[in-house]
C-alpha atoms as a PDB file:
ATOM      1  CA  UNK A   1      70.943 135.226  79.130  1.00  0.00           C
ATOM      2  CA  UNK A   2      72.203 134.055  76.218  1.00  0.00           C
ATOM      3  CA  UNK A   3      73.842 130.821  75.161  1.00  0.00           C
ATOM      4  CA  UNK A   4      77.121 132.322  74.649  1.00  0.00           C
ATOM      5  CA  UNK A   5      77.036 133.749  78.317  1.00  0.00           C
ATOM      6  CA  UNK A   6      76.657 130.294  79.907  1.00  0.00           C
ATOM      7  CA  UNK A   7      78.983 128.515  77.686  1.00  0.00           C
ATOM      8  CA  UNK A   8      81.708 131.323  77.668  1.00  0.00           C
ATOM      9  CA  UNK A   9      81.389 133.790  80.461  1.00  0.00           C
ATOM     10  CA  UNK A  10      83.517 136.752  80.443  1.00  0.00           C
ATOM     11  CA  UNK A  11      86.703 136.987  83.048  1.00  0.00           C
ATOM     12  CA  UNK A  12      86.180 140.670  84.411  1.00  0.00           C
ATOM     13  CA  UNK A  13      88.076 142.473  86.919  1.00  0.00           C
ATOM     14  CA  UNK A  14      86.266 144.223  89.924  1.00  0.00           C
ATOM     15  CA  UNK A  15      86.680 148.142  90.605  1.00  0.00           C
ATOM     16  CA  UNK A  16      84.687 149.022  93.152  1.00  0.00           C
ATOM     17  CA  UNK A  17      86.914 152.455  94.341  1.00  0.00           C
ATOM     18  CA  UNK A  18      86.480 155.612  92.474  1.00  0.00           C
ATOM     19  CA  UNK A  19      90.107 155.881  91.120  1.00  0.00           C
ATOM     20  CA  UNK A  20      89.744 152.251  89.903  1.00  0.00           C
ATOM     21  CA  UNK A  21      86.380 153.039  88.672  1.00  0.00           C
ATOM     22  CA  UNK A  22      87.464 156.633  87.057  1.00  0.00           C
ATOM     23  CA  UNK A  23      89.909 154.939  85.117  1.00  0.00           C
ATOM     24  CA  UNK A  24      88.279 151.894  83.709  1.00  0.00           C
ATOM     25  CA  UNK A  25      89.097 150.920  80.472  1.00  0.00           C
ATOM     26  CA  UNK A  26      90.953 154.213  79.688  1.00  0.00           C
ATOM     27  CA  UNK A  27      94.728 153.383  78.083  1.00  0.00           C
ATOM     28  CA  UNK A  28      94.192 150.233  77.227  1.00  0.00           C
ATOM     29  CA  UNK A  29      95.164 149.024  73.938  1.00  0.00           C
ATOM     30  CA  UNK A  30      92.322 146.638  73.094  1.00  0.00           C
ATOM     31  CA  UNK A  31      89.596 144.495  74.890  1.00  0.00           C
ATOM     32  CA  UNK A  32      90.128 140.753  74.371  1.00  0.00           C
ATOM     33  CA  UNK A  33      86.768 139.183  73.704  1.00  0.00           C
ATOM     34  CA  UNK A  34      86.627 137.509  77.227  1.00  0.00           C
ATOM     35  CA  UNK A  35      87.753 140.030  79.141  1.00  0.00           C
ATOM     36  CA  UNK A  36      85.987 142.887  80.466  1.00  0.00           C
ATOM     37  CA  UNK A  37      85.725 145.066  83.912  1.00  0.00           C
ATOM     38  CA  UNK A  38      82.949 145.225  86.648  1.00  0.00           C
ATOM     39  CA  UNK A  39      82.044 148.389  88.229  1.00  0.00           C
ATOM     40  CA  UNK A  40      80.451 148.953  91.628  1.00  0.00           C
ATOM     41  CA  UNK A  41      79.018 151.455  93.535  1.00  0.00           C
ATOM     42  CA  UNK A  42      77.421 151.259  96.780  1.00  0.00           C
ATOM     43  CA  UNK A  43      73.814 151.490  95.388  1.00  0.00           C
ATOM     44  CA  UNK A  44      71.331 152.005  92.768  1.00  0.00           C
ATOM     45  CA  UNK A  45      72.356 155.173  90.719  1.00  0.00           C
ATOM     46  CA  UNK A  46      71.573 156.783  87.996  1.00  0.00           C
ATOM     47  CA  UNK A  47      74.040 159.464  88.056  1.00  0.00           C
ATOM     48  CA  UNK A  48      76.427 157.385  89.879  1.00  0.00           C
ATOM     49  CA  UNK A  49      76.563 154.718  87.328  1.00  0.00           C
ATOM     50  CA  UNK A  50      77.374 156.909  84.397  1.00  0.00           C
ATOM     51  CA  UNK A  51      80.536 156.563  82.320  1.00  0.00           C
ATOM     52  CA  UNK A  52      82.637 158.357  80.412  1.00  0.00           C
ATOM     53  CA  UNK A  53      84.858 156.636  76.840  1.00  0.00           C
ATOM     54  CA  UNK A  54      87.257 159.240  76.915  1.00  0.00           C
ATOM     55  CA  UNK A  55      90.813 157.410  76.439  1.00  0.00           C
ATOM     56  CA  UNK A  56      88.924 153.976  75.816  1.00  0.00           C
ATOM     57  CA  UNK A  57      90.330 153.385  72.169  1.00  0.00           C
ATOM     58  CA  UNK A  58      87.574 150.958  71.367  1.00  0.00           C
ATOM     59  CA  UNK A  59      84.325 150.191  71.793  1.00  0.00           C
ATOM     60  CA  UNK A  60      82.253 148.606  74.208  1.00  0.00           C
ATOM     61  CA  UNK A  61      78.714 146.506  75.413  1.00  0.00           C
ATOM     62  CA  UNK A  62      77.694 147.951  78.390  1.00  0.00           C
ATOM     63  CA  UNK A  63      74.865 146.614  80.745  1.00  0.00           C
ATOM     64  CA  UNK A  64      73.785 148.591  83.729  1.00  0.00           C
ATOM     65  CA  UNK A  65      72.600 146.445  86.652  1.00  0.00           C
ATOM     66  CA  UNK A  66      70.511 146.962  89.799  1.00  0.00           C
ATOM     67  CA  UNK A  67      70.713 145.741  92.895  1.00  0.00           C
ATOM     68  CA  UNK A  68      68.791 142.766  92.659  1.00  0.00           C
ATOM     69  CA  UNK A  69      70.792 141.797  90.225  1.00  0.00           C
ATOM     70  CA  UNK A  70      68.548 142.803  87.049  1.00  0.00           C
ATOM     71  CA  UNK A  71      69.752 144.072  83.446  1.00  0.00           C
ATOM     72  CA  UNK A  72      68.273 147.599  83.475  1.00  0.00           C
ATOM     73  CA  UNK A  73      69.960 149.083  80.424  1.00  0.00           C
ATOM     74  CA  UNK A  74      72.206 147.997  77.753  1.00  0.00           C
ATOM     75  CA  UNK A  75      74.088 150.022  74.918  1.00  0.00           C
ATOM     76  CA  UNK A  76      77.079 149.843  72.473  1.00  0.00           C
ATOM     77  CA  UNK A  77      79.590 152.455  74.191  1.00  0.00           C
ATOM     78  CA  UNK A  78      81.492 154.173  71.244  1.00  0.00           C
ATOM     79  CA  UNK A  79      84.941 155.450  71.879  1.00  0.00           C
ATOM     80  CA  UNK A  80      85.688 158.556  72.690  1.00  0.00           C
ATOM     81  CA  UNK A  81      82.414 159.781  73.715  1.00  0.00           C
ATOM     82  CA  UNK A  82      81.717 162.132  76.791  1.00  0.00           C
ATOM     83  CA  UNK A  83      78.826 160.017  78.734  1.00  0.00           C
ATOM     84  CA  UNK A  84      76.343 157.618  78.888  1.00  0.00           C
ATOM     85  CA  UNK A  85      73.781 157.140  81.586  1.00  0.00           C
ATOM     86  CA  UNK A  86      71.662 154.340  82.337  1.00  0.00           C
ATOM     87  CA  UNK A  87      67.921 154.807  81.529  1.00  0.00           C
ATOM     88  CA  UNK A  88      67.133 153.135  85.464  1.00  0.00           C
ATOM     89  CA  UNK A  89      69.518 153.155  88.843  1.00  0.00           C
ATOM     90  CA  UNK A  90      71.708 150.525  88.747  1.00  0.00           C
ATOM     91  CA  UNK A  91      74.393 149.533  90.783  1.00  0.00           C
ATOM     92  CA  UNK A  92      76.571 147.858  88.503  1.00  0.00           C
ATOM     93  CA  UNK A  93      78.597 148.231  85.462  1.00  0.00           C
ATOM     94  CA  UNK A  94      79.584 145.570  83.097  1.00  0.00           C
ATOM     95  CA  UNK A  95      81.802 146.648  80.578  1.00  0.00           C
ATOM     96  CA  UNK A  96      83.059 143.973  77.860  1.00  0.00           C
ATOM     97  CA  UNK A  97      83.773 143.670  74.493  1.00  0.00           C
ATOM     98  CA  UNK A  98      81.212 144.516  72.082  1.00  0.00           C
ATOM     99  CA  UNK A  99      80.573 141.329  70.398  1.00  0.00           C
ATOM    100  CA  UNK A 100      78.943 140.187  73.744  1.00  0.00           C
ATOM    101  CA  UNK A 101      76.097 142.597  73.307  1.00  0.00           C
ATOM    102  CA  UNK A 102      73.930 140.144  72.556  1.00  0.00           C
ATOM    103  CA  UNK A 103      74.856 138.248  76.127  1.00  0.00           C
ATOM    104  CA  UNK A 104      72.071 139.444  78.320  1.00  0.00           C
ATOM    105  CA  UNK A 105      68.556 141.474  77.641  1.00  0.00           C
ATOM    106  CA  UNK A 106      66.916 144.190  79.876  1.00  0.00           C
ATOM    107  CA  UNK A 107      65.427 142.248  82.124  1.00  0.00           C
ATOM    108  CA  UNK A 108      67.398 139.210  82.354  1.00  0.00           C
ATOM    109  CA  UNK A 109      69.083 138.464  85.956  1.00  0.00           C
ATOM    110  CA  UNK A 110      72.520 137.973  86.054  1.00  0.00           C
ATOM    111  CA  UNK A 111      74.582 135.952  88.757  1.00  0.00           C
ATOM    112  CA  UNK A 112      78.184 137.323  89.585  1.00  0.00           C
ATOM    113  CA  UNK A 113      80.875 134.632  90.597  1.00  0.00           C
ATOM    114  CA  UNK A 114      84.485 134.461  92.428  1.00  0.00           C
ATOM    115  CA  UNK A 115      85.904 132.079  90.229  1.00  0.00           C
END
């Protein structure tokens, strides 16, 4: 994880129903650089944890975790594109702004918290 995680961690929201998760980003105007949106679904997928940019007007980091809580894959999510699947089931999406690409490795565990 990298410094910039532990000093400023991103304030996502949670979607963990398919609506909430089907829309996502979509309509938003921009992505302030703290802000960003957790997906969930109920297990380790690689076809479940695919997204979709259509209607996402910018771009994003996205970082596919697993269940135990591991950093499977990681890309830069262009707008407007159809799909992009993680390279390993993963459980989680974490969708923030791009900048924060450099916030966590494949590998690296992350930790979650109700703040």
């Amino acid at each position: 994880m990298s410094r910039a995680a532990l000093e400023s961690p991103a304030r996502v929201g949670f979607c963990d129903t398919f609506l909430c998760r089907l829309r996502g980003l979509m309509f938003r105007p921009r992505l302030d650089f703290n802000d960003g949106l957790l997906l969930v679904n109920e297990k380790d997928s690689r076809l479940d944890s695919s997204i979709h940019m259509f209607f996402v007007p910018f771009d994003l980091a996205v970082f596919w975790v697993n269940d135990d809580l591991t950093v499977v894959d990681k890309v830069i999510a262009k707008s407007w594109r159809p799909a992009y699947v993680s390279k390993s089931a993963a459980r989680y999406i974490l969708e923030v702004h791009p900048n924060r690409i450099g916030d966590y490795e494949i590998g690296d565990k992350v930790e979650f918290k109700n703040v």
